[in-house]
PDB file of N, CA and C in Angstrom:
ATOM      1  N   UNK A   1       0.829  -1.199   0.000  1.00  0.00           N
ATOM      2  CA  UNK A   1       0.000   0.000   0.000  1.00  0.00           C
ATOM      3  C   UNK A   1       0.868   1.255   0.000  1.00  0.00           C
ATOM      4  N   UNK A   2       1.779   1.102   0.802  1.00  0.00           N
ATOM      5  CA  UNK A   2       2.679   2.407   1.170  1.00  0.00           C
ATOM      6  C   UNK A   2       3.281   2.632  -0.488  1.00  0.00           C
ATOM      7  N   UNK A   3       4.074   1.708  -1.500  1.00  0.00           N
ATOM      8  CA  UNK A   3       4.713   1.879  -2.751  1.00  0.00           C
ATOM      9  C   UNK A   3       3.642   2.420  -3.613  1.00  0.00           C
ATOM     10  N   UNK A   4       2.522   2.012  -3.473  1.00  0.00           N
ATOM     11  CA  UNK A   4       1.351   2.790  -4.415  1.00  0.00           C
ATOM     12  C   UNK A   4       0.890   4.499  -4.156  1.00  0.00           C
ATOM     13  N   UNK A   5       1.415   4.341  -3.235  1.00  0.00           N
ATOM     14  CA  UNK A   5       1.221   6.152  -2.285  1.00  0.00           C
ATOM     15  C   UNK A   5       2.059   6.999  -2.972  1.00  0.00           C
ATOM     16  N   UNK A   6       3.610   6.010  -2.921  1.00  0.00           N
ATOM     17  CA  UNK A   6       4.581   7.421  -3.054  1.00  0.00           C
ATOM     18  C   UNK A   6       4.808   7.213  -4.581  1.00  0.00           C
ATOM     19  N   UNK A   7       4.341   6.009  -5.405  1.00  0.00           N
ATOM     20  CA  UNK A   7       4.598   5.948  -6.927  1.00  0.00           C
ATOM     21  C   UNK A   7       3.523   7.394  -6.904  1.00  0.00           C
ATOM     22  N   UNK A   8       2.495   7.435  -6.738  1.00  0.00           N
ATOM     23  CA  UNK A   8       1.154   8.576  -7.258  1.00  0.00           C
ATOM     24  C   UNK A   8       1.896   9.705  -6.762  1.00  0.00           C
ATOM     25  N   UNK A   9       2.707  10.342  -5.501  1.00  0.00           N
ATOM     26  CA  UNK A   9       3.012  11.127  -5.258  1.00  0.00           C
ATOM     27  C   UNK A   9       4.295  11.816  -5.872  1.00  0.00           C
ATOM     28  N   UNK A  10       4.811  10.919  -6.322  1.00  0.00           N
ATOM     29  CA  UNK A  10       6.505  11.305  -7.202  1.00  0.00           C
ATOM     30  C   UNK A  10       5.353  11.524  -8.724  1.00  0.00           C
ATOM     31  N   UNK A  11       4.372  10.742  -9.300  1.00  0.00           N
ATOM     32  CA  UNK A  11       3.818  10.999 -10.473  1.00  0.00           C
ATOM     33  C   UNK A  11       3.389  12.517 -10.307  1.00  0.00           C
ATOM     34  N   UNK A  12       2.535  12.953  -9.165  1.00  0.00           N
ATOM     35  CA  UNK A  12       2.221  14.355  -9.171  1.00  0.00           C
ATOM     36  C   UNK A  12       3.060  15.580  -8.927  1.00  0.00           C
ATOM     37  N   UNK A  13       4.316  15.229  -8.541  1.00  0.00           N
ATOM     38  CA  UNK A  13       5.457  15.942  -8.337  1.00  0.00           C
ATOM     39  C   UNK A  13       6.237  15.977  -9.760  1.00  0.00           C
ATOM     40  N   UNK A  14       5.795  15.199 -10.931  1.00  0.00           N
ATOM     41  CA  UNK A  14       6.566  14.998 -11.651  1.00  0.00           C
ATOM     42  C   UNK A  14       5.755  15.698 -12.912  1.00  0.00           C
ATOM     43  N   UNK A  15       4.394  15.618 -12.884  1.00  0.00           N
ATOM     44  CA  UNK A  15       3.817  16.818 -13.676  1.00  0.00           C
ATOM     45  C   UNK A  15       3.772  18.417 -12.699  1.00  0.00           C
ATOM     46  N   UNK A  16       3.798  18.643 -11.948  1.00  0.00           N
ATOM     47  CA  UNK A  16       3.791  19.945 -11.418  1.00  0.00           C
ATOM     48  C   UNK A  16       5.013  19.968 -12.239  1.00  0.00           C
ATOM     49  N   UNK A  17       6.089  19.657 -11.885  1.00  0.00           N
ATOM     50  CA  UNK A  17       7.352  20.331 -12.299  1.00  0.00           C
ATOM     51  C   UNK A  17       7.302  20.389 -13.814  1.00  0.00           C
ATOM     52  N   UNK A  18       6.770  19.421 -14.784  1.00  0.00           N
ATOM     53  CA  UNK A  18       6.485  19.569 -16.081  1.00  0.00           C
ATOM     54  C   UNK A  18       5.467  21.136 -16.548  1.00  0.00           C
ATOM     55  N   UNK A  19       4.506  21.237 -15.671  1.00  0.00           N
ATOM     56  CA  UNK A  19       3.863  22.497 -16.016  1.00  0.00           C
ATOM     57  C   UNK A  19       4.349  23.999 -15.568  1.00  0.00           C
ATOM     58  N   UNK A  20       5.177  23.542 -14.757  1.00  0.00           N
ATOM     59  CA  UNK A  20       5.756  25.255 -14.168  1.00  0.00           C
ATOM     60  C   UNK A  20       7.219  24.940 -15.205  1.00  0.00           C
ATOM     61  N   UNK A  21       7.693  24.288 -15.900  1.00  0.00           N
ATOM     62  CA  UNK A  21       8.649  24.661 -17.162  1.00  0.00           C
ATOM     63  C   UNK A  21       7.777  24.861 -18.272  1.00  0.00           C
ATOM     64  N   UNK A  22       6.967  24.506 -18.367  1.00  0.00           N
ATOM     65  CA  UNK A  22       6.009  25.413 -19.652  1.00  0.00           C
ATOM     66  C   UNK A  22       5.610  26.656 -19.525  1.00  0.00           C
ATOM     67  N   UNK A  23       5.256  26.949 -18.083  1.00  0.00           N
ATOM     68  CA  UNK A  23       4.950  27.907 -17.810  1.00  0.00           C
ATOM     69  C   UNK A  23       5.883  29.535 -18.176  1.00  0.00           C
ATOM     70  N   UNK A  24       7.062  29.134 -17.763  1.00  0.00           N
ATOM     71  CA  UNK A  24       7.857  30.132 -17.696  1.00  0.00           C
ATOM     72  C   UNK A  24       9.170  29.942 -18.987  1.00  0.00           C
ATOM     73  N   UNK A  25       8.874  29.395 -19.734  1.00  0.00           N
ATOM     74  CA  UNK A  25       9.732  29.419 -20.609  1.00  0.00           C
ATOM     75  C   UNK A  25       9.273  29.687 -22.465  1.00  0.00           C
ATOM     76  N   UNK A  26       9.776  30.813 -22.447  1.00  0.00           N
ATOM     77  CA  UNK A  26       9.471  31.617 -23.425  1.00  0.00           C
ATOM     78  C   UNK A  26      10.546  31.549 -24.919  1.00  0.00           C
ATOM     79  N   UNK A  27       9.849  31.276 -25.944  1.00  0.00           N
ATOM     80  CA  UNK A  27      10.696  31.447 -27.129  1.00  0.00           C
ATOM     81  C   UNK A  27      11.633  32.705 -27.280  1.00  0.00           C
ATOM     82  N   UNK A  28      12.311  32.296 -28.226  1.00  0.00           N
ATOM     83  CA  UNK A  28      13.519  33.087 -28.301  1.00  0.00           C
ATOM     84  C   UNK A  28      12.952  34.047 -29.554  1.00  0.00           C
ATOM     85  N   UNK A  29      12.992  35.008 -29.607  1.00  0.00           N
ATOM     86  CA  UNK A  29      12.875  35.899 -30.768  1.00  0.00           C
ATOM     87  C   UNK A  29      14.046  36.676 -31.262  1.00  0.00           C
ATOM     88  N   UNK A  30      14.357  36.934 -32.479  1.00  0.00           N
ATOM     89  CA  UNK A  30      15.291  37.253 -33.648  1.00  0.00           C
ATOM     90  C   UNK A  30      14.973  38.421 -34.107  1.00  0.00           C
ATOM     91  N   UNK A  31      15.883  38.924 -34.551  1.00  0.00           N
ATOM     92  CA  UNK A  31      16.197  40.073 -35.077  1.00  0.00           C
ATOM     93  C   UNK A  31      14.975  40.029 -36.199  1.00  0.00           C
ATOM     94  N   UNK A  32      13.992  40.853 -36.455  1.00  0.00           N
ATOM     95  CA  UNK A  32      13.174  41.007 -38.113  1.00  0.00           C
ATOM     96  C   UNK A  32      14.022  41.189 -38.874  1.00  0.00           C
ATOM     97  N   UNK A  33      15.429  41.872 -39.341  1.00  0.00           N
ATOM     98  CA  UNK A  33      16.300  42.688 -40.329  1.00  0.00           C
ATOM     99  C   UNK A  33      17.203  41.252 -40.713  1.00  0.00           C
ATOM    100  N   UNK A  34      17.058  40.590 -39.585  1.00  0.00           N
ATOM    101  CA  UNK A  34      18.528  39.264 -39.942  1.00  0.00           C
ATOM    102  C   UNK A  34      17.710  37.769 -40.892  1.00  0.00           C
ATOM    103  N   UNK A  35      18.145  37.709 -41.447  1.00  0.00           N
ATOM    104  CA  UNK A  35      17.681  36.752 -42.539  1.00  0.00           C
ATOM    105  C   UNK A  35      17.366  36.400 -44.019  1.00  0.00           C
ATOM    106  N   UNK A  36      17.334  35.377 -44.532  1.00  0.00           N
ATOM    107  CA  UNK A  36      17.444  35.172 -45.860  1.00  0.00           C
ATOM    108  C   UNK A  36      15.962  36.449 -46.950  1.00  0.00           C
ATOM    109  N   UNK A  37      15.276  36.415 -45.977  1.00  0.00           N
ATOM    110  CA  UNK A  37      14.448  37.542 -47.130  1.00  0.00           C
ATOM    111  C   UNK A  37      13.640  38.755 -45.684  1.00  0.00           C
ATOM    112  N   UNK A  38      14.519  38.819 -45.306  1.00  0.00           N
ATOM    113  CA  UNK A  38      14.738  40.130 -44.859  1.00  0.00           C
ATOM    114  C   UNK A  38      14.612  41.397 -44.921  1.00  0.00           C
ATOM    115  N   UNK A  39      13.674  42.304 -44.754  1.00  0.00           N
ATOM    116  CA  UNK A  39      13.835  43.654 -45.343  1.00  0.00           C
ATOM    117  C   UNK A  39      15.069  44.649 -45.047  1.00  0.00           C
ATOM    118  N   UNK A  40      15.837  45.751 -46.383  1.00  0.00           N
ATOM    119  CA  UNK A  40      16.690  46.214 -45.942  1.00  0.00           C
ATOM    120  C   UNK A  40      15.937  47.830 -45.351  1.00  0.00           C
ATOM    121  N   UNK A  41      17.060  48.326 -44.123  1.00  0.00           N
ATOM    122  CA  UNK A  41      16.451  49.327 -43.414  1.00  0.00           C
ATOM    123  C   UNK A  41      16.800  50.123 -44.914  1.00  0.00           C
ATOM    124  N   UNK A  42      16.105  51.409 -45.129  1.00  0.00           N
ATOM    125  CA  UNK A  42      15.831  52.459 -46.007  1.00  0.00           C
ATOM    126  C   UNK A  42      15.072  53.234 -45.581  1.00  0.00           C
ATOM    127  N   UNK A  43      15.789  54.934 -45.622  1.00  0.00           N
ATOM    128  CA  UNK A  43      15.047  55.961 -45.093  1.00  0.00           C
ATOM    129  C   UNK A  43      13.613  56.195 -45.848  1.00  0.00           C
ATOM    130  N   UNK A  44      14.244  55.814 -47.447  1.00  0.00           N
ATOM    131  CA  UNK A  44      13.188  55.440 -48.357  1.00  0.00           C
ATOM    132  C   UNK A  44      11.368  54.938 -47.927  1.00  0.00           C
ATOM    133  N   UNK A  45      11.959  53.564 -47.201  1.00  0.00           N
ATOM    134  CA  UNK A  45      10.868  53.040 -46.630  1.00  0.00           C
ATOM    135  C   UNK A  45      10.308  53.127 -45.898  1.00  0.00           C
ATOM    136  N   UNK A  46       9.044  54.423 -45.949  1.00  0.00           N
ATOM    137  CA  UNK A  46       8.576  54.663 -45.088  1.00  0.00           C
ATOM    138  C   UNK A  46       7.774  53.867 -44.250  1.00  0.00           C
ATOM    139  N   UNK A  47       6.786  52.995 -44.945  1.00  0.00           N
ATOM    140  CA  UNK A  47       5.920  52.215 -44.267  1.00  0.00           C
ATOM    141  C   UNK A  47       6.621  51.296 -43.157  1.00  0.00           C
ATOM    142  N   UNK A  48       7.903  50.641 -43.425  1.00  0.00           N
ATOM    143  CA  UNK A  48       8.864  50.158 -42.981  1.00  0.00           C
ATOM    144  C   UNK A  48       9.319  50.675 -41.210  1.00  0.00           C
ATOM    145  N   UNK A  49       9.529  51.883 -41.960  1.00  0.00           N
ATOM    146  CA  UNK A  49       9.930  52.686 -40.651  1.00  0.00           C
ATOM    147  C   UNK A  49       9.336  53.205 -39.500  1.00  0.00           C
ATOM    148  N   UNK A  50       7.885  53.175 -40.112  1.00  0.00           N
ATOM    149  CA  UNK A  50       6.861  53.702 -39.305  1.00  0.00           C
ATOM    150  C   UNK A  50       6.449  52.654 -38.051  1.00  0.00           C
ATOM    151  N   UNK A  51       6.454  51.707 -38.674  1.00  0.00           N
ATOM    152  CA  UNK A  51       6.140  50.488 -37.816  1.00  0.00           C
ATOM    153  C   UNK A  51       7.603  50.607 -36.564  1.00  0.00           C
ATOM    154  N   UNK A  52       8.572  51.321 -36.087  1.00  0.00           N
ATOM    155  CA  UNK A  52       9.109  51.124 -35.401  1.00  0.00           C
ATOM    156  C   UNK A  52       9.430  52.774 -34.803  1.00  0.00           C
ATOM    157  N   UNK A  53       8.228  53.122 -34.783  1.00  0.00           N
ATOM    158  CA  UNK A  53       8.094  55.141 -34.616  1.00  0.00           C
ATOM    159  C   UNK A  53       7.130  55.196 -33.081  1.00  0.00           C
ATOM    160  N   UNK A  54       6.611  55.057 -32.466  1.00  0.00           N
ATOM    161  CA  UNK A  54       5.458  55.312 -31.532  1.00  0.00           C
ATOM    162  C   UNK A  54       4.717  56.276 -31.656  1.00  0.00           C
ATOM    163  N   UNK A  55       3.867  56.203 -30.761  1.00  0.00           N
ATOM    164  CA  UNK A  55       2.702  57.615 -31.759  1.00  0.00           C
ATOM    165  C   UNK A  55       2.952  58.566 -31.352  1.00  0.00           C
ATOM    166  N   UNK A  56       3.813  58.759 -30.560  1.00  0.00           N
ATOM    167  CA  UNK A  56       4.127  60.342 -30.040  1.00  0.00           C
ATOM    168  C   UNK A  56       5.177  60.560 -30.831  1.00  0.00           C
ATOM    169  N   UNK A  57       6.022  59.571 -31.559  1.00  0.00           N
ATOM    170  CA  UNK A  57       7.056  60.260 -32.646  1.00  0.00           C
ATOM    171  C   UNK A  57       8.236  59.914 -31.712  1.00  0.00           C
ATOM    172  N   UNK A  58       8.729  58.733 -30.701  1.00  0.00           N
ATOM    173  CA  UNK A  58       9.682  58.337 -30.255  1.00  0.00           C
ATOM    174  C   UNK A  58       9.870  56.934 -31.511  1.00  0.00           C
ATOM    175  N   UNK A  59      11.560  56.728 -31.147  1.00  0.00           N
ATOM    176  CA  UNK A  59      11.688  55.546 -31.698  1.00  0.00           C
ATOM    177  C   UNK A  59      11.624  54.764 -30.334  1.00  0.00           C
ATOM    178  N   UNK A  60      11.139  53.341 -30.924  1.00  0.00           N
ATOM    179  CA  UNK A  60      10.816  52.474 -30.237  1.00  0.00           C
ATOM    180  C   UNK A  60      12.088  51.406 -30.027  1.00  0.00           C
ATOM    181  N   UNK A  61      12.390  51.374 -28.685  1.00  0.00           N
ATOM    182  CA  UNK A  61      13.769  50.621 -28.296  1.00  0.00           C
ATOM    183  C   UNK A  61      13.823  49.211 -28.540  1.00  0.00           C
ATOM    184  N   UNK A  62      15.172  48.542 -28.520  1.00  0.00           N
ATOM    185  CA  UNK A  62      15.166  47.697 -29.360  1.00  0.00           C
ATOM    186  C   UNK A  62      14.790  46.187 -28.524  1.00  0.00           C
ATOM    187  N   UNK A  63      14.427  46.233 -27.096  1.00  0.00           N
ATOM    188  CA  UNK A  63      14.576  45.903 -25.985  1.00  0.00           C
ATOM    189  C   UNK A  63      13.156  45.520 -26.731  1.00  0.00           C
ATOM    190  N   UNK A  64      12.136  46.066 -27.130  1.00  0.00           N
ATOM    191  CA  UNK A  64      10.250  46.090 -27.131  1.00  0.00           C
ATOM    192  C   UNK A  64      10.930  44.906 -28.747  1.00  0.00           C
ATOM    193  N   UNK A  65      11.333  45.969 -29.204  1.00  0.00           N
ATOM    194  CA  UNK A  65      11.276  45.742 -31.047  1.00  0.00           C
ATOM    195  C   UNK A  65      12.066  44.283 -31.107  1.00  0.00           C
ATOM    196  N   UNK A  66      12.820  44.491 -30.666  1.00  0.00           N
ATOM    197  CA  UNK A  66      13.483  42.334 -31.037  1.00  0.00           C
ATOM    198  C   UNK A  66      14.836  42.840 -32.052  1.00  0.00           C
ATOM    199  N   UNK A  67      15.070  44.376 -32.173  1.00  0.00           N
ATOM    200  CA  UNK A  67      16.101  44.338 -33.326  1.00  0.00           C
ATOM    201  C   UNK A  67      17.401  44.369 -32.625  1.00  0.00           C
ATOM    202  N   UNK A  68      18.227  43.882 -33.590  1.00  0.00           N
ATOM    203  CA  UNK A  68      19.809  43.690 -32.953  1.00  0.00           C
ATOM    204  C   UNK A  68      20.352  44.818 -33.005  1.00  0.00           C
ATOM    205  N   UNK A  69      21.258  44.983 -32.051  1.00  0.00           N
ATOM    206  CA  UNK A  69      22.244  46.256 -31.729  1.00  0.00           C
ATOM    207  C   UNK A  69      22.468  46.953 -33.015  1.00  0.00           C
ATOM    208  N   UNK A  70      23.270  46.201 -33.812  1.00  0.00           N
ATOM    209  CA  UNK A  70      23.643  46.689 -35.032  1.00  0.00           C
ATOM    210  C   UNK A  70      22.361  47.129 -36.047  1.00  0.00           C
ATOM    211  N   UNK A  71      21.271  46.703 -35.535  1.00  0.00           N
ATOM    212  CA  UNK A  71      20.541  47.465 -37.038  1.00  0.00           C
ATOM    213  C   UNK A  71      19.526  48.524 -36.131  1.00  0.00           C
ATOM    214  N   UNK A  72      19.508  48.412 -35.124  1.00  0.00           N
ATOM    215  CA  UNK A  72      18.665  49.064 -34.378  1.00  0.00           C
ATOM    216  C   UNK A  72      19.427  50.967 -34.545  1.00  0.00           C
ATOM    217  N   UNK A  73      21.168  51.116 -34.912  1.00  0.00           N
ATOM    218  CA  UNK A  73      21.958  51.879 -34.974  1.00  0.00           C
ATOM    219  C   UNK A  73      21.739  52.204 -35.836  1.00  0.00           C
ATOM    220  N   UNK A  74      21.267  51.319 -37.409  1.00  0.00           N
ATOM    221  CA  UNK A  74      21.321  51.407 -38.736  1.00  0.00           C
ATOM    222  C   UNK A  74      19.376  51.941 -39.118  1.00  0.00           C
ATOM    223  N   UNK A  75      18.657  51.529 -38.165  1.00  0.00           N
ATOM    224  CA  UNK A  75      17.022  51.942 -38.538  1.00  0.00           C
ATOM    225  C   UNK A  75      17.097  53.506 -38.076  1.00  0.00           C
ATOM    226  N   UNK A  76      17.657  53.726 -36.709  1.00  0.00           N
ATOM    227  CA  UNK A  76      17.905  55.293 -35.792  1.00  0.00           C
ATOM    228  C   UNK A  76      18.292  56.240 -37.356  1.00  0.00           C
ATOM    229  N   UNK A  77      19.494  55.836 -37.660  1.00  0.00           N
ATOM    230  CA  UNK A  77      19.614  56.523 -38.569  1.00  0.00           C
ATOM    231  C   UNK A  77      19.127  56.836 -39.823  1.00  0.00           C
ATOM    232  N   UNK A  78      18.055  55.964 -40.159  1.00  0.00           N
ATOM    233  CA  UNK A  78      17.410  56.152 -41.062  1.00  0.00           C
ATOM    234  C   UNK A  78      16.110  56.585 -40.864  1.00  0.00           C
ATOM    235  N   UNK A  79      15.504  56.581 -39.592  1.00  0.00           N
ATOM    236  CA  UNK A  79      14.466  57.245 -39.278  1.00  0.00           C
ATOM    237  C   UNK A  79      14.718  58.723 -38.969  1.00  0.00           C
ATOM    238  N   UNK A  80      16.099  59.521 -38.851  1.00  0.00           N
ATOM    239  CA  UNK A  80      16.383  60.663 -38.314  1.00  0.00           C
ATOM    240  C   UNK A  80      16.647  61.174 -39.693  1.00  0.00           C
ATOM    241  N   UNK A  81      17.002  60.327 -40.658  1.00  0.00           N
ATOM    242  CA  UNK A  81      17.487  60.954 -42.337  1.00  0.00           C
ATOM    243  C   UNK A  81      16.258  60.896 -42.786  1.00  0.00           C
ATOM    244  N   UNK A  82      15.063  60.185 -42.611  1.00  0.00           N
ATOM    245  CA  UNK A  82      13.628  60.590 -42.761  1.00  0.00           C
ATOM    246  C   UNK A  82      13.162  61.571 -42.687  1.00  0.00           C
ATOM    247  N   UNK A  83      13.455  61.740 -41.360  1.00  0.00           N
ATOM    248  CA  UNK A  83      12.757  63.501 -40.846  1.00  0.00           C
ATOM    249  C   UNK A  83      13.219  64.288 -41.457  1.00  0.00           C
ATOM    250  N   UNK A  84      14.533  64.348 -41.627  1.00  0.00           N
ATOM    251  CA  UNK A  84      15.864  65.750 -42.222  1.00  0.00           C
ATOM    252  C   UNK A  84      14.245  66.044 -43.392  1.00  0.00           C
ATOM    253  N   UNK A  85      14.328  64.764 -44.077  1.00  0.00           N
ATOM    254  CA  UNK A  85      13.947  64.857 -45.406  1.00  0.00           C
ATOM    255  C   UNK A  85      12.396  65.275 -45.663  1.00  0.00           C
ATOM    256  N   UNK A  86      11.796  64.948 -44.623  1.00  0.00           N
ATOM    257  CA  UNK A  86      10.441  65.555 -44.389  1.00  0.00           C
ATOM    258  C   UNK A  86       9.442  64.572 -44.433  1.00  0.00           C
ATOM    259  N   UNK A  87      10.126  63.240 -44.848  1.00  0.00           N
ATOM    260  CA  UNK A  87       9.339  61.627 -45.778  1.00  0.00           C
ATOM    261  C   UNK A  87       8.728  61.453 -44.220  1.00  0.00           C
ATOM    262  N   UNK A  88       8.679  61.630 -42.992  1.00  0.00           N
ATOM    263  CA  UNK A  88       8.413  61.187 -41.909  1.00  0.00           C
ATOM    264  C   UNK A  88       8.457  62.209 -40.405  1.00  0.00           C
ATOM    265  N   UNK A  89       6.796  62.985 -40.160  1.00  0.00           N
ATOM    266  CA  UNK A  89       6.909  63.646 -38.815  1.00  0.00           C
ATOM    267  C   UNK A  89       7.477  63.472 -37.792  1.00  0.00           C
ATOM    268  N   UNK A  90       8.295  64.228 -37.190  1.00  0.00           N
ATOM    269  CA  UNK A  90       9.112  64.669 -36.072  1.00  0.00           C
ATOM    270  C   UNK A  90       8.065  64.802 -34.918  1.00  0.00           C
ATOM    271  N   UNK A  91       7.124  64.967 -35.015  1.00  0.00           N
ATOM    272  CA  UNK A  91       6.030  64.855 -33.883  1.00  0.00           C
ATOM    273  C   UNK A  91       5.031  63.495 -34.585  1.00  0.00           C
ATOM    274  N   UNK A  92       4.487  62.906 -33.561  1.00  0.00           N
ATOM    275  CA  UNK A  92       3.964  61.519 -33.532  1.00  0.00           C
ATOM    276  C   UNK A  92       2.644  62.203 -34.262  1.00  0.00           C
ATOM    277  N   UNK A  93       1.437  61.259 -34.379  1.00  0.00           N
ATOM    278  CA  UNK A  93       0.118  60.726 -35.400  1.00  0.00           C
ATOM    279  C   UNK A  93      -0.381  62.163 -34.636  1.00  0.00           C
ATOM    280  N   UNK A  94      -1.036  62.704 -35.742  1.00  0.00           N
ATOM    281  CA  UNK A  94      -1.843  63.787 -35.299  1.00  0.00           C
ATOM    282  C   UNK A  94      -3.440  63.363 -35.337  1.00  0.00           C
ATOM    283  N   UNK A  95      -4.528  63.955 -34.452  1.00  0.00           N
ATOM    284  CA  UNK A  95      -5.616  63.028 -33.889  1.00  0.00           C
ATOM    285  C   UNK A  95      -6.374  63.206 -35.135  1.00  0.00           C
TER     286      UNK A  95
END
């Protein structure tokens, strides 16, 4: 009787621990810019760029966005050669 107790009790100890690693373990996400068909950053591209603008007209850090160091340096600058150019407001969505 007692081996049938602690087999059921190691079984329920053995899915708890199976559901609290599902629980807390989260996919890995990648750079959008890194890969075989990939879009290239372009001040050009506005629609592109917009998607990484916030509505008040901040860029959006790369920490939220998933982009790598290196292109996150390379979008900044192409969203600021946007504005120069006028292709993209310096103040966020107007109501």
């Amino acid at each position: 009787m007692r081996n049938s107790r602690d087999s059921n009790r190691n079984n329920r100890n053995n899915r708890n621990n199976n559901q609290k690693k599902q629980l807390f373990s989260k996919k890995f996400k990648s750079c959008p810019f890194t890969g075989k068909y990939a879009p290239k950053i372009d001040y050009k591209n506005v629609k592109l760029l917009e998607r990484y603008i916030s509505e008040k007209g901040k860029i959006i850090p790369s920490r939220i966005s998933f982009v790598s160091s290196s292109k996150q340096r390379l979008l900044s600058k192409a969203i600021k050669k946007a504005r120069t150019l006028a292709l993209i407001s310096h103040v966020g969505k107007s109501r």
